[in-house]
C-alpha atoms as a PDB file:
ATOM      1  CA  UNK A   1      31.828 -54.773  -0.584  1.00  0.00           C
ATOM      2  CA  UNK A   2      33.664 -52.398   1.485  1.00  0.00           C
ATOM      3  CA  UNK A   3      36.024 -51.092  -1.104  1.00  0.00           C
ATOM      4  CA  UNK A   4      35.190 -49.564  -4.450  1.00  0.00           C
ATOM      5  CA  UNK A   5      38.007 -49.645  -7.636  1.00  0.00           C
ATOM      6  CA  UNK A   6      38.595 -45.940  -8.422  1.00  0.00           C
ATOM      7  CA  UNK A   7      40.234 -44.822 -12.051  1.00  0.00           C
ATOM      8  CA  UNK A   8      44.075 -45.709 -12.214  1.00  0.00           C
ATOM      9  CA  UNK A   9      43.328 -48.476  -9.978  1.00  0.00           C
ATOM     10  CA  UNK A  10      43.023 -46.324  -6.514  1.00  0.00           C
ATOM     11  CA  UNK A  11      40.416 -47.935  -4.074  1.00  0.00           C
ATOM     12  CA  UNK A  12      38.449 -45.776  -1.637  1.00  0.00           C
ATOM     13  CA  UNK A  13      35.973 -46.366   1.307  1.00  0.00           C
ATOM     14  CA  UNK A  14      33.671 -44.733   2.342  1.00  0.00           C
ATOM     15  CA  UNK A  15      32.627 -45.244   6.219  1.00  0.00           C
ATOM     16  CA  UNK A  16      29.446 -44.503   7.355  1.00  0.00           C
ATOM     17  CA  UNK A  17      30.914 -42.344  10.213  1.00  0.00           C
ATOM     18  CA  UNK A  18      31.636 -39.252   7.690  1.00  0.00           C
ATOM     19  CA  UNK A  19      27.999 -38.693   7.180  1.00  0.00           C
ATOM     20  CA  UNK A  20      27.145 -38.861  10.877  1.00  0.00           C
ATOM     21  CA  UNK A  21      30.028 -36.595  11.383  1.00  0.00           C
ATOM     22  CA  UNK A  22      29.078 -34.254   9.064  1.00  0.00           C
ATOM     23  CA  UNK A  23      25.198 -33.893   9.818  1.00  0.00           C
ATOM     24  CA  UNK A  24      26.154 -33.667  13.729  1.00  0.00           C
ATOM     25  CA  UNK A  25      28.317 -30.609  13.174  1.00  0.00           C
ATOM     26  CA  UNK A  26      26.959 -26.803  14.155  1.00  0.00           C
ATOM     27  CA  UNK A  27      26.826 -23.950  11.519  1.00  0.00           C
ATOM     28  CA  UNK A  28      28.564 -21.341  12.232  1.00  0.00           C
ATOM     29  CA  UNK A  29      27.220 -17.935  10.598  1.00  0.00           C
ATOM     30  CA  UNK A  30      30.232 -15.565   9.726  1.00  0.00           C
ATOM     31  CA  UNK A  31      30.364 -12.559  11.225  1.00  0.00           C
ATOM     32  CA  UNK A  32      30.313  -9.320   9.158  1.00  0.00           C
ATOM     33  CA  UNK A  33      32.060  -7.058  11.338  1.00  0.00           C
ATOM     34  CA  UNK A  34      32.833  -4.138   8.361  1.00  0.00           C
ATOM     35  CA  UNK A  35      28.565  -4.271   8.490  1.00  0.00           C
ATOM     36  CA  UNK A  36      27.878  -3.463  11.774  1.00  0.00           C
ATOM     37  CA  UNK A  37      31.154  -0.664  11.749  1.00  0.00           C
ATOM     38  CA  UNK A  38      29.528   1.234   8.882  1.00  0.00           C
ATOM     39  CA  UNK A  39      26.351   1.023  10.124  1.00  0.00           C
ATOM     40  CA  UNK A  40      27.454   2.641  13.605  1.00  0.00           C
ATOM     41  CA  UNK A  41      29.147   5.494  11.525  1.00  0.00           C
ATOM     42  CA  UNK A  42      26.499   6.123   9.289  1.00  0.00           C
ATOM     43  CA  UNK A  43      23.792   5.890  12.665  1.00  0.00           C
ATOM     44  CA  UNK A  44      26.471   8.152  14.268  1.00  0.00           C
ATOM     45  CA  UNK A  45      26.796  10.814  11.294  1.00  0.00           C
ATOM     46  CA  UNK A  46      22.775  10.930  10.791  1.00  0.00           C
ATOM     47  CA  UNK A  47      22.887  11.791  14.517  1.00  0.00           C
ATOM     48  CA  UNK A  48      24.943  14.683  14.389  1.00  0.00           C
ATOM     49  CA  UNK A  49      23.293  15.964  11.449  1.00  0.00           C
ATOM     50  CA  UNK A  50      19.785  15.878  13.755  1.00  0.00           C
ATOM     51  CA  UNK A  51      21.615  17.242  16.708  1.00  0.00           C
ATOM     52  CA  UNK A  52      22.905  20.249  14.478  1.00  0.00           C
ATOM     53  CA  UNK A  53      19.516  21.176  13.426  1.00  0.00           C
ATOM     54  CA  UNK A  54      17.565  20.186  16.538  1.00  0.00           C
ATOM     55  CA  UNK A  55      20.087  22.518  18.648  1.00  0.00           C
ATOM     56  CA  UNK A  56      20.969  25.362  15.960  1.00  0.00           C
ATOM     57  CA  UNK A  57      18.911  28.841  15.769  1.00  0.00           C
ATOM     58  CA  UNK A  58      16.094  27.294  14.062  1.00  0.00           C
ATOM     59  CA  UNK A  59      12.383  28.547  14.784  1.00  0.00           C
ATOM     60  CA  UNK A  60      10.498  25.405  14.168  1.00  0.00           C
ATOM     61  CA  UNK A  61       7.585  26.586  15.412  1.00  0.00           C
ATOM     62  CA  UNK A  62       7.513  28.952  12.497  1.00  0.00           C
ATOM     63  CA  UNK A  63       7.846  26.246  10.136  1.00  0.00           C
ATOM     64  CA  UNK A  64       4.410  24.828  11.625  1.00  0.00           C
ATOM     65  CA  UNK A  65       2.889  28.010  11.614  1.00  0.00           C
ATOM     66  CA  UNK A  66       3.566  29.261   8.330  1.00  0.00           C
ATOM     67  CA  UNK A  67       3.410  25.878   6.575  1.00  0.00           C
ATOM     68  CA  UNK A  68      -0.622  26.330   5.769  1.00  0.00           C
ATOM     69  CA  UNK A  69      -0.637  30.234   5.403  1.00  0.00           C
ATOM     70  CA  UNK A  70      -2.512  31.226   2.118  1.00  0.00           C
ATOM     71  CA  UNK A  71       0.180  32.578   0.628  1.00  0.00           C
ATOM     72  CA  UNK A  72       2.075  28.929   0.566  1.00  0.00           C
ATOM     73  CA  UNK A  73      -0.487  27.273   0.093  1.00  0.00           C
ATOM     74  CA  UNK A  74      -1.515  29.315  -3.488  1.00  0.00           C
ATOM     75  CA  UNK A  75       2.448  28.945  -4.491  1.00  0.00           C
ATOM     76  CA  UNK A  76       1.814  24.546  -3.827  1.00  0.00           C
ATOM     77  CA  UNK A  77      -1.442  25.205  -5.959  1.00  0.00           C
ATOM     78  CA  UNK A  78       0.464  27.543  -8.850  1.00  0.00           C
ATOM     79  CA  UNK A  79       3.446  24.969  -8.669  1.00  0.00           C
ATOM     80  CA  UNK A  80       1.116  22.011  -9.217  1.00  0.00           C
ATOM     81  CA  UNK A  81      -0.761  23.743 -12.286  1.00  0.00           C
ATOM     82  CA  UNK A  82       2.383  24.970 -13.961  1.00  0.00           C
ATOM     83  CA  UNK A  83       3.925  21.666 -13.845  1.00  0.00           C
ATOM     84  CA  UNK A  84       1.044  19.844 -15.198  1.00  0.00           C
ATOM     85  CA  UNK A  85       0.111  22.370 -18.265  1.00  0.00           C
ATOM     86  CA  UNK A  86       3.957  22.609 -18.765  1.00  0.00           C
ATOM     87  CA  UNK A  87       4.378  18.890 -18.778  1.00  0.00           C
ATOM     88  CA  UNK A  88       1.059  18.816 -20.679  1.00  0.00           C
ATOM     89  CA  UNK A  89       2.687  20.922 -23.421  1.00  0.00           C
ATOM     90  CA  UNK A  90       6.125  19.372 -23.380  1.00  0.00           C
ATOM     91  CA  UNK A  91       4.497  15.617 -24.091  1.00  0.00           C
ATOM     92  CA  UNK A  92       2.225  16.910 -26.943  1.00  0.00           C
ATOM     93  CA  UNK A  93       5.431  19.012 -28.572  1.00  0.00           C
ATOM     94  CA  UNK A  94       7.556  15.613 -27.952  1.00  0.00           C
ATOM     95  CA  UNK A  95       5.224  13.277 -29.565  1.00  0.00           C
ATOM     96  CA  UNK A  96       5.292  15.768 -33.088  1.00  0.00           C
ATOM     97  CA  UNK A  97       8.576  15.985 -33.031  1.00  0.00           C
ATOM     98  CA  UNK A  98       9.729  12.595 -32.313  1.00  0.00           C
ATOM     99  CA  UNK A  99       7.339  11.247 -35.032  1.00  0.00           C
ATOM    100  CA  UNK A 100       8.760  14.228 -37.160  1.00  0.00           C
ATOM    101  CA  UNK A 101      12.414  12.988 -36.315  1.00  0.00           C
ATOM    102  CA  UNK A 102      11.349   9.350 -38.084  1.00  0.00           C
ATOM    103  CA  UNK A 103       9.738  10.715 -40.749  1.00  0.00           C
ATOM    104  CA  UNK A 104      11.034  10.048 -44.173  1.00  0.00           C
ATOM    105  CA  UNK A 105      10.477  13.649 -45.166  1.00  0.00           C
ATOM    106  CA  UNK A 106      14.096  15.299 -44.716  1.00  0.00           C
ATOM    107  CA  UNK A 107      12.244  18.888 -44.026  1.00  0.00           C
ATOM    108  CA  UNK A 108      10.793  17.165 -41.220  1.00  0.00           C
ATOM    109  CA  UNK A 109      13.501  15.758 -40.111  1.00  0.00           C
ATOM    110  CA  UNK A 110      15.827  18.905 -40.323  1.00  0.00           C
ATOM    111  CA  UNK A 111      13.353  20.908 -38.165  1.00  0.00           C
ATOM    112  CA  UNK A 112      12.528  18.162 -35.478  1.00  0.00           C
ATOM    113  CA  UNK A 113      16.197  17.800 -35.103  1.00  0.00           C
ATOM    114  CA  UNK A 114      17.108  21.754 -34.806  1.00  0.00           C
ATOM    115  CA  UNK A 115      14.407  21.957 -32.385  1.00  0.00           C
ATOM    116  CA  UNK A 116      15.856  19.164 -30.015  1.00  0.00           C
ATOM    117  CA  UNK A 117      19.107  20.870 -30.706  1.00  0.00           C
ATOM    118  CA  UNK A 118      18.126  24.336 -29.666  1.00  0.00           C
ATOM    119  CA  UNK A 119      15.905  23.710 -26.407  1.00  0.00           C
ATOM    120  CA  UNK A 120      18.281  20.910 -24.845  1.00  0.00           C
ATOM    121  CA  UNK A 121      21.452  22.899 -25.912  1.00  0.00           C
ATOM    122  CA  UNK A 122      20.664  25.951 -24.027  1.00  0.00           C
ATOM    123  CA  UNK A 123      19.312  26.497 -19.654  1.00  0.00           C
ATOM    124  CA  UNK A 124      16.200  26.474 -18.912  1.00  0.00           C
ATOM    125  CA  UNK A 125      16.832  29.701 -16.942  1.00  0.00           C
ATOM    126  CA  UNK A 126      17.990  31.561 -19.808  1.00  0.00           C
ATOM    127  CA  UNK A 127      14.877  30.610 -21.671  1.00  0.00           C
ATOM    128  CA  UNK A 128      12.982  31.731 -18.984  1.00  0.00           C
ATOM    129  CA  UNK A 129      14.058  34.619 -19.100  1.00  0.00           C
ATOM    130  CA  UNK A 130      14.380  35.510 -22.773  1.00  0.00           C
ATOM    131  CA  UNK A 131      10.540  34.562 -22.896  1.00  0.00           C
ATOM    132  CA  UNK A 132       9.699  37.254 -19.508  1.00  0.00           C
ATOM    133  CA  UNK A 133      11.672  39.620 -21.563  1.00  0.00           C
ATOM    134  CA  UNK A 134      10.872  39.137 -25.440  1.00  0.00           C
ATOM    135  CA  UNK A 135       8.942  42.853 -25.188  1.00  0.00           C
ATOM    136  CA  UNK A 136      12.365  44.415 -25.486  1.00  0.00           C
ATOM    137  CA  UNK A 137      12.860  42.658 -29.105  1.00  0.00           C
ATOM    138  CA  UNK A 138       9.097  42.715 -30.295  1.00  0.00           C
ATOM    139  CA  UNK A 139       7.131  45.320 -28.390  1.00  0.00           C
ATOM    140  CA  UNK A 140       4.073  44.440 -29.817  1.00  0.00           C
ATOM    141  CA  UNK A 141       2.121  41.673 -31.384  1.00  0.00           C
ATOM    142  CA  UNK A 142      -1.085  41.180 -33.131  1.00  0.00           C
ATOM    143  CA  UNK A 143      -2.467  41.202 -36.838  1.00  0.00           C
ATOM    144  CA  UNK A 144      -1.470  44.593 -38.912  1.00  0.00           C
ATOM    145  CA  UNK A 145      -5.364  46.831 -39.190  1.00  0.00           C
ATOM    146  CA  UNK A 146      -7.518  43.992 -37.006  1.00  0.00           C
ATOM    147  CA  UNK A 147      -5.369  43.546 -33.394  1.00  0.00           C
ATOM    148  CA  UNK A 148      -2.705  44.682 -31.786  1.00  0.00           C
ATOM    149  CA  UNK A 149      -1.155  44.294 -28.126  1.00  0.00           C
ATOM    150  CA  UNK A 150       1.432  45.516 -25.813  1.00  0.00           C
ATOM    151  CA  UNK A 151       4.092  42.390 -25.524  1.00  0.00           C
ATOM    152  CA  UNK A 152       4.285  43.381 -22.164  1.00  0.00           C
ATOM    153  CA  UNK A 153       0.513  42.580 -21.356  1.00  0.00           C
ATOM    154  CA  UNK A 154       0.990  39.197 -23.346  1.00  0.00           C
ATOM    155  CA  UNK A 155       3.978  38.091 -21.659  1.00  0.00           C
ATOM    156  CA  UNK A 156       2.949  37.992 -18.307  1.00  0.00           C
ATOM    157  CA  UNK A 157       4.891  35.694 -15.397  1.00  0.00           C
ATOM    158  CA  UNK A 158       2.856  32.481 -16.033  1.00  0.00           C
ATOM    159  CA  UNK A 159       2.733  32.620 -19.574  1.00  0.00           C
ATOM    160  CA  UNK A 160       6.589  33.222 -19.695  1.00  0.00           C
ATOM    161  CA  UNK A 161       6.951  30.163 -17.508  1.00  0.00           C
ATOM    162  CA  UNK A 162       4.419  27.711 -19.208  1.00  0.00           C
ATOM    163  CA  UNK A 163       6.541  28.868 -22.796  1.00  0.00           C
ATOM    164  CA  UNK A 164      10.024  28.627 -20.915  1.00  0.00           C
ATOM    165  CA  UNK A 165       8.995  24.983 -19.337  1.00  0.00           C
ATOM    166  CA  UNK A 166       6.496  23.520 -22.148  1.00  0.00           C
ATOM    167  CA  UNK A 167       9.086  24.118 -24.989  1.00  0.00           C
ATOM    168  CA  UNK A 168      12.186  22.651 -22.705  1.00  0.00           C
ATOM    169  CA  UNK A 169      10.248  19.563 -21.431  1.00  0.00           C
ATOM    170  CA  UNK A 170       9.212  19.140 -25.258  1.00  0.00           C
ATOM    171  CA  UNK A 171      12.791  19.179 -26.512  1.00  0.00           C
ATOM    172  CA  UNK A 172      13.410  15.722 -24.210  1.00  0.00           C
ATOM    173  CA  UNK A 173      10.359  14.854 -24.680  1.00  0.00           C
ATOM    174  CA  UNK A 174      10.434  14.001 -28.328  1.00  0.00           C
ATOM    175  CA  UNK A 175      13.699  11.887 -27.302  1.00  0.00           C
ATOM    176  CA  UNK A 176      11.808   9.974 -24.295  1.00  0.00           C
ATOM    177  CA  UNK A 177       8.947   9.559 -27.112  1.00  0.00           C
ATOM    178  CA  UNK A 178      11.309   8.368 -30.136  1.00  0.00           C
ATOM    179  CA  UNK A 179      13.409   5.879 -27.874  1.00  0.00           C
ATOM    180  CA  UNK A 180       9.465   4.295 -26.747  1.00  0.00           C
ATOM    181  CA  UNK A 181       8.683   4.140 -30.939  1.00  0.00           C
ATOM    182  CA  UNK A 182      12.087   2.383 -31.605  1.00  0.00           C
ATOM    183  CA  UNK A 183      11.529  -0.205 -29.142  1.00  0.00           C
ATOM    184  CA  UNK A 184       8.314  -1.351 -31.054  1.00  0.00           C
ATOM    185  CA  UNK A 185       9.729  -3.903 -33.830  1.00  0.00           C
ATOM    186  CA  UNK A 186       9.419  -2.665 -37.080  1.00  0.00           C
ATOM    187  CA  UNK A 187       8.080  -5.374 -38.442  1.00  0.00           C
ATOM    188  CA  UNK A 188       4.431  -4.122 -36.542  1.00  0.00           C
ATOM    189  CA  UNK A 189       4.402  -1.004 -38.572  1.00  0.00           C
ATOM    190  CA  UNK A 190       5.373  -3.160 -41.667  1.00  0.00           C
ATOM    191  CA  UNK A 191       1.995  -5.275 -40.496  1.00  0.00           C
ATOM    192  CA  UNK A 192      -0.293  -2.873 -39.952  1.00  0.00           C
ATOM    193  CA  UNK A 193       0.745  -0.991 -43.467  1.00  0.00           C
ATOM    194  CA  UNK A 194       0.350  -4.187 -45.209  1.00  0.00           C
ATOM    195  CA  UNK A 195      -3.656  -4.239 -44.217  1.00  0.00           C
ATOM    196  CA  UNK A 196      -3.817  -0.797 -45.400  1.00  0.00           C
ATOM    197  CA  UNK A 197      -3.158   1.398 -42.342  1.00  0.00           C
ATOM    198  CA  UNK A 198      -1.178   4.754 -43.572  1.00  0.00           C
ATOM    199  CA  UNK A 199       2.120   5.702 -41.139  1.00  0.00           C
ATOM    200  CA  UNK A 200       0.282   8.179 -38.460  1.00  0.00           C
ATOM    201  CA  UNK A 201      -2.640   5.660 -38.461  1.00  0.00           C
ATOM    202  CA  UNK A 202      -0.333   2.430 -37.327  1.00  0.00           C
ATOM    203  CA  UNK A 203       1.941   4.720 -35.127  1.00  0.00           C
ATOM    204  CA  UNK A 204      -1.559   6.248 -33.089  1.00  0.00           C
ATOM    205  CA  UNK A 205      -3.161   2.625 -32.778  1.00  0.00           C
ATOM    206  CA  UNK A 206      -0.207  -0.185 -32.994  1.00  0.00           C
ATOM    207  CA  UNK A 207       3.007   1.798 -32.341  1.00  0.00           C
ATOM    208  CA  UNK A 208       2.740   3.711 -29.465  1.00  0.00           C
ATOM    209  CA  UNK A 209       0.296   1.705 -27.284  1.00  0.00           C
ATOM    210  CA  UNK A 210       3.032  -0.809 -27.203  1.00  0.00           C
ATOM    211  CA  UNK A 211       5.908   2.121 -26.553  1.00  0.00           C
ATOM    212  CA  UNK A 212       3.905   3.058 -23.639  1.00  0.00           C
ATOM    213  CA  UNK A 213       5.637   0.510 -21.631  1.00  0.00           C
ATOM    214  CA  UNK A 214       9.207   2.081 -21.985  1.00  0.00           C
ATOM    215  CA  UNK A 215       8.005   5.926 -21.956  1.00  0.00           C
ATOM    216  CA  UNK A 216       5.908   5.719 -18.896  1.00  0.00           C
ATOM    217  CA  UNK A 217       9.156   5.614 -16.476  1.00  0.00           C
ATOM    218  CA  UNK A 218      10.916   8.276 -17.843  1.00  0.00           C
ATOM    219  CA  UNK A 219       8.190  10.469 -18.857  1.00  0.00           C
ATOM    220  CA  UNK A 220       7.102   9.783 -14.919  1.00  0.00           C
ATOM    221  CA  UNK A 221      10.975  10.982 -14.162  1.00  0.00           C
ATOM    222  CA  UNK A 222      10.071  14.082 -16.268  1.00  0.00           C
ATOM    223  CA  UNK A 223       6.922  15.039 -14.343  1.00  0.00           C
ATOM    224  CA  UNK A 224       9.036  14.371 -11.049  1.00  0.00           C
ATOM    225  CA  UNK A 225      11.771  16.589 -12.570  1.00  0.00           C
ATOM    226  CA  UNK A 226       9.640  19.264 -13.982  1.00  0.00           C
ATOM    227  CA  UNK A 227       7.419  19.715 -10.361  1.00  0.00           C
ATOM    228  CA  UNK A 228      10.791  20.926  -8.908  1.00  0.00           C
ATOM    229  CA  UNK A 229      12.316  23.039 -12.224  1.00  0.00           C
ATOM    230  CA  UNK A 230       9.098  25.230 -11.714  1.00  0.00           C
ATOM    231  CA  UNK A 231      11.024  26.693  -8.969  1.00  0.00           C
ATOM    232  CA  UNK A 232      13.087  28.545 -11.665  1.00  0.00           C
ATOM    233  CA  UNK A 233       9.881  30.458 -12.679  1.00  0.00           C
ATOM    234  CA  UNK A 234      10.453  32.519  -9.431  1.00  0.00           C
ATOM    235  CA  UNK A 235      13.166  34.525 -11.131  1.00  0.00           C
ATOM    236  CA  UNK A 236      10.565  36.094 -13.308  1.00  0.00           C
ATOM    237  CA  UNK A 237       8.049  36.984 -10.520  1.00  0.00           C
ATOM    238  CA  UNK A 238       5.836  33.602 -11.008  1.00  0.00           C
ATOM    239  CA  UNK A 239       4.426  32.694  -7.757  1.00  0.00           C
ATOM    240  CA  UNK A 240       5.142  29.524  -7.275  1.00  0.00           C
ATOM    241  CA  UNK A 241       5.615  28.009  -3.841  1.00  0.00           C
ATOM    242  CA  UNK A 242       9.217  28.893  -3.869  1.00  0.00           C
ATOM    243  CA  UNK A 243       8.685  32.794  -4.981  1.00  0.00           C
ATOM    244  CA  UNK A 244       6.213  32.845  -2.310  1.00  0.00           C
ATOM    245  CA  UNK A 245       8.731  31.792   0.456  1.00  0.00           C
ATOM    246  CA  UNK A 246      11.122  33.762  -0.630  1.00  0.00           C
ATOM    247  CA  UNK A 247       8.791  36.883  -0.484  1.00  0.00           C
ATOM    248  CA  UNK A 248       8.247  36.063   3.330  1.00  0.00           C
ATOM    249  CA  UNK A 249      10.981  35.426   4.513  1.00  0.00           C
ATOM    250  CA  UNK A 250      12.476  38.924   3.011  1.00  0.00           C
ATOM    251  CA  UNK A 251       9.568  40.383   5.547  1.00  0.00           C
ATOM    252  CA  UNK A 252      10.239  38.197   8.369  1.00  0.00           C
ATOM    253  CA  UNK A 253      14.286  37.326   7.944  1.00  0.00           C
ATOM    254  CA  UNK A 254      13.157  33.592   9.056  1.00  0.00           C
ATOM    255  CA  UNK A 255      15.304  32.406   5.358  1.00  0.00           C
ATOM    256  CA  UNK A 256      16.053  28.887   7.084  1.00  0.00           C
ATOM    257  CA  UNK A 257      12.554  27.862   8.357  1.00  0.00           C
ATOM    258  CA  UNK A 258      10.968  28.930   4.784  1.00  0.00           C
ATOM    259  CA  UNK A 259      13.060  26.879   2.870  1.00  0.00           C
ATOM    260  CA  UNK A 260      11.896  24.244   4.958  1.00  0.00           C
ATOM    261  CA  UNK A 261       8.487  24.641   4.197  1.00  0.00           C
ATOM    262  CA  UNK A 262       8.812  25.019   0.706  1.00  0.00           C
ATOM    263  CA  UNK A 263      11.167  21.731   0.775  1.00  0.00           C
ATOM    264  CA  UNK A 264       8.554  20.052   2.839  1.00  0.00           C
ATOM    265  CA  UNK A 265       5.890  20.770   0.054  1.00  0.00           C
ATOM    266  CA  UNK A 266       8.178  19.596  -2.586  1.00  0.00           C
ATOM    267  CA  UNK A 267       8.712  16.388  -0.983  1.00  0.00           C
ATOM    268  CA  UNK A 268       4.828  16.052  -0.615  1.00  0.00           C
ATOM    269  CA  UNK A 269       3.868  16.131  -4.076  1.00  0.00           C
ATOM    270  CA  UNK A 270       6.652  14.224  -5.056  1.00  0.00           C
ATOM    271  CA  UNK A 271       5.886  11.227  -3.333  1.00  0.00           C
ATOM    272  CA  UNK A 272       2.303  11.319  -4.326  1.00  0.00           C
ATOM    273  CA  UNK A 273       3.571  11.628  -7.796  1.00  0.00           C
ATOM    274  CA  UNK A 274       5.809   8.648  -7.382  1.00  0.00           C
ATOM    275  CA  UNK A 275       2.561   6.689  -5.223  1.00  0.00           C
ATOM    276  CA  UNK A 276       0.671   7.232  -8.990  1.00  0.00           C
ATOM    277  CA  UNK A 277       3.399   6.541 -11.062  1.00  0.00           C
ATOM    278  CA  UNK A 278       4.043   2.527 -10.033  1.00  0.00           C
ATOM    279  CA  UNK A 279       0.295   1.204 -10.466  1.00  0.00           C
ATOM    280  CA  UNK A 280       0.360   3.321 -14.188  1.00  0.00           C
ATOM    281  CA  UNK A 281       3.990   1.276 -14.614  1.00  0.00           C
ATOM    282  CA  UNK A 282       2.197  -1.645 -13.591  1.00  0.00           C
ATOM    283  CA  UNK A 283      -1.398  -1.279 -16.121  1.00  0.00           C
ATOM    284  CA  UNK A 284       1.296  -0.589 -19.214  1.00  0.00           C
ATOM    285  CA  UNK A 285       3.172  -3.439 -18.043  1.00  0.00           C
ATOM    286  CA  UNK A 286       0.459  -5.738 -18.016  1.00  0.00           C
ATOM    287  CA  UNK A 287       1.023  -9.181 -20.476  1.00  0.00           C
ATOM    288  CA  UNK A 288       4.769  -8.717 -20.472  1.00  0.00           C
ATOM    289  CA  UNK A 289       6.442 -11.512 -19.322  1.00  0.00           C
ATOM    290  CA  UNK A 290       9.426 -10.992 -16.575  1.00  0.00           C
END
């Protein structure tokens, strides 16, 4: 049968020729001109901004030379030290307070929630420096008849900056931390206090295992973040990598090439930070479907 009846009594064919047309046909690709325009400008932008530096009055030879000196090479180690103990600090602080912003105790709550409104509310800078300078309000400190001592000897550059940093980072924190807890369903703290576990019990050993897989990112974000804030910590004499190129290049007026260095260094440890951060992603991750 050649013909087939089609609703409302239309007939059709179909001829074998149509296929055989069809499959003998050649594909053509389209052509995405706009692609291969923006890529040319962008190629031709990214050249002109390595002409400008390759040609300007730029020492590079000093950037090689002074990119190992001691002196850099004690700010990368101060930098690296700082961040961790201030990051160290900041996820302690943000695990109390984020378990003190769900708690059912509304003194607890109150003070978690000034806290997170005090050190995320105000710069980092300006704590910084209220810390570095807290001898001109208290210009002591100690225990009245057994120990007393000068502010000024307490307060010293890197315990300024690990108080200034540690108390910021804590502030989000305790946010990063509290989103990770309300993740968890509540019905695995209901659980676990049904078989007798008490709150901080089934938080330590149910809660926030399983929370681990949304905080790691962030909290990873936050280490990232707080390797380059420590650069603020110059300001009160820390030596940090950046304090340190800013000392030489006062000496030696090379501003341009310093800033390289010290930018060089920054982008070092932050791509072995971000190397370690995707296989500790991945071990949280592990049993979760996709």
């Amino acid at each position: 049968m050649s013909a087939a009846s089609l609703p409302g009594g239309d007939t059709g064919s179909v001829s074998p020729r149509t296929t055989e047309d069809i499959s003998t046909l050649k594909i053509i690709h389209r052509r995405h001109y706009g692609r291969w325009v923006s890529a040319a400008v962008l190629l031709g932008l990214l050249g002109l901004i390595v002409n400008a530096f390759a040609t300007g009055q730029i020492e590079w030879d000093y950037v090689g030379r002074f990119f190992t000196v001691p002196a850099i090479l004690g700010g990368v180690a101060n930098t690296i030290v700082m961040a961790v103990l201030a990051m160290l600090m900041g996820i302690v602080l943000g695990i109390v307070f984020a378990v003190m912003r769900g708690s059912a105790n509304p003194i607890l709550r109150s003070v978690a929630f000034g806290y997170i409104w005090l050190f995320r509310g105000t710069p980092v800078l300006l704590q910084l420096l209220l810390w570095y300078n807290l001898a001109l309000v208290f210009p002591t400190i100690g225990i009245p008849g057994l120990w007393s001592e000068r502010m000024i000897d307490v307060m010293t550059p890197f315990t300024a900056a690990l108080l200034g940093l540690g108390l910021n980072q804590g502030a989000y924190t305790a946010e990063v931390i509290r989103a990770g807890i309300l993740s968890v369903d509540a019905g695995q703290m209901e659980a676990a206090q049904t078989i007798g576990m008490t709150r901080l019990r089934a938080l330590r050993r149910i809660v926030l295992p399983q929370a681990m897989r949304v905080v790691i990112p962030p909290l990873g974000n936050e280490f990232i973040s707080m390797v380059k804030t420590t650069s603020l910590a110059s300001v009160i004499q820390f030596s940090e990598v950046m304090h340190n190129a800013e000392t030489i290049y006062y000496a030696n007026a090379r501003v341009v090439e310093l800033l390289f260095v010290a930018g060089a260094w920054y982008l070092i440890i932050v791509s072995v930070l971000t190397a370690l951060q995707v296989p500790l992603e991945r071990r949280f991750a592990r049993g979760v479907a996709r």
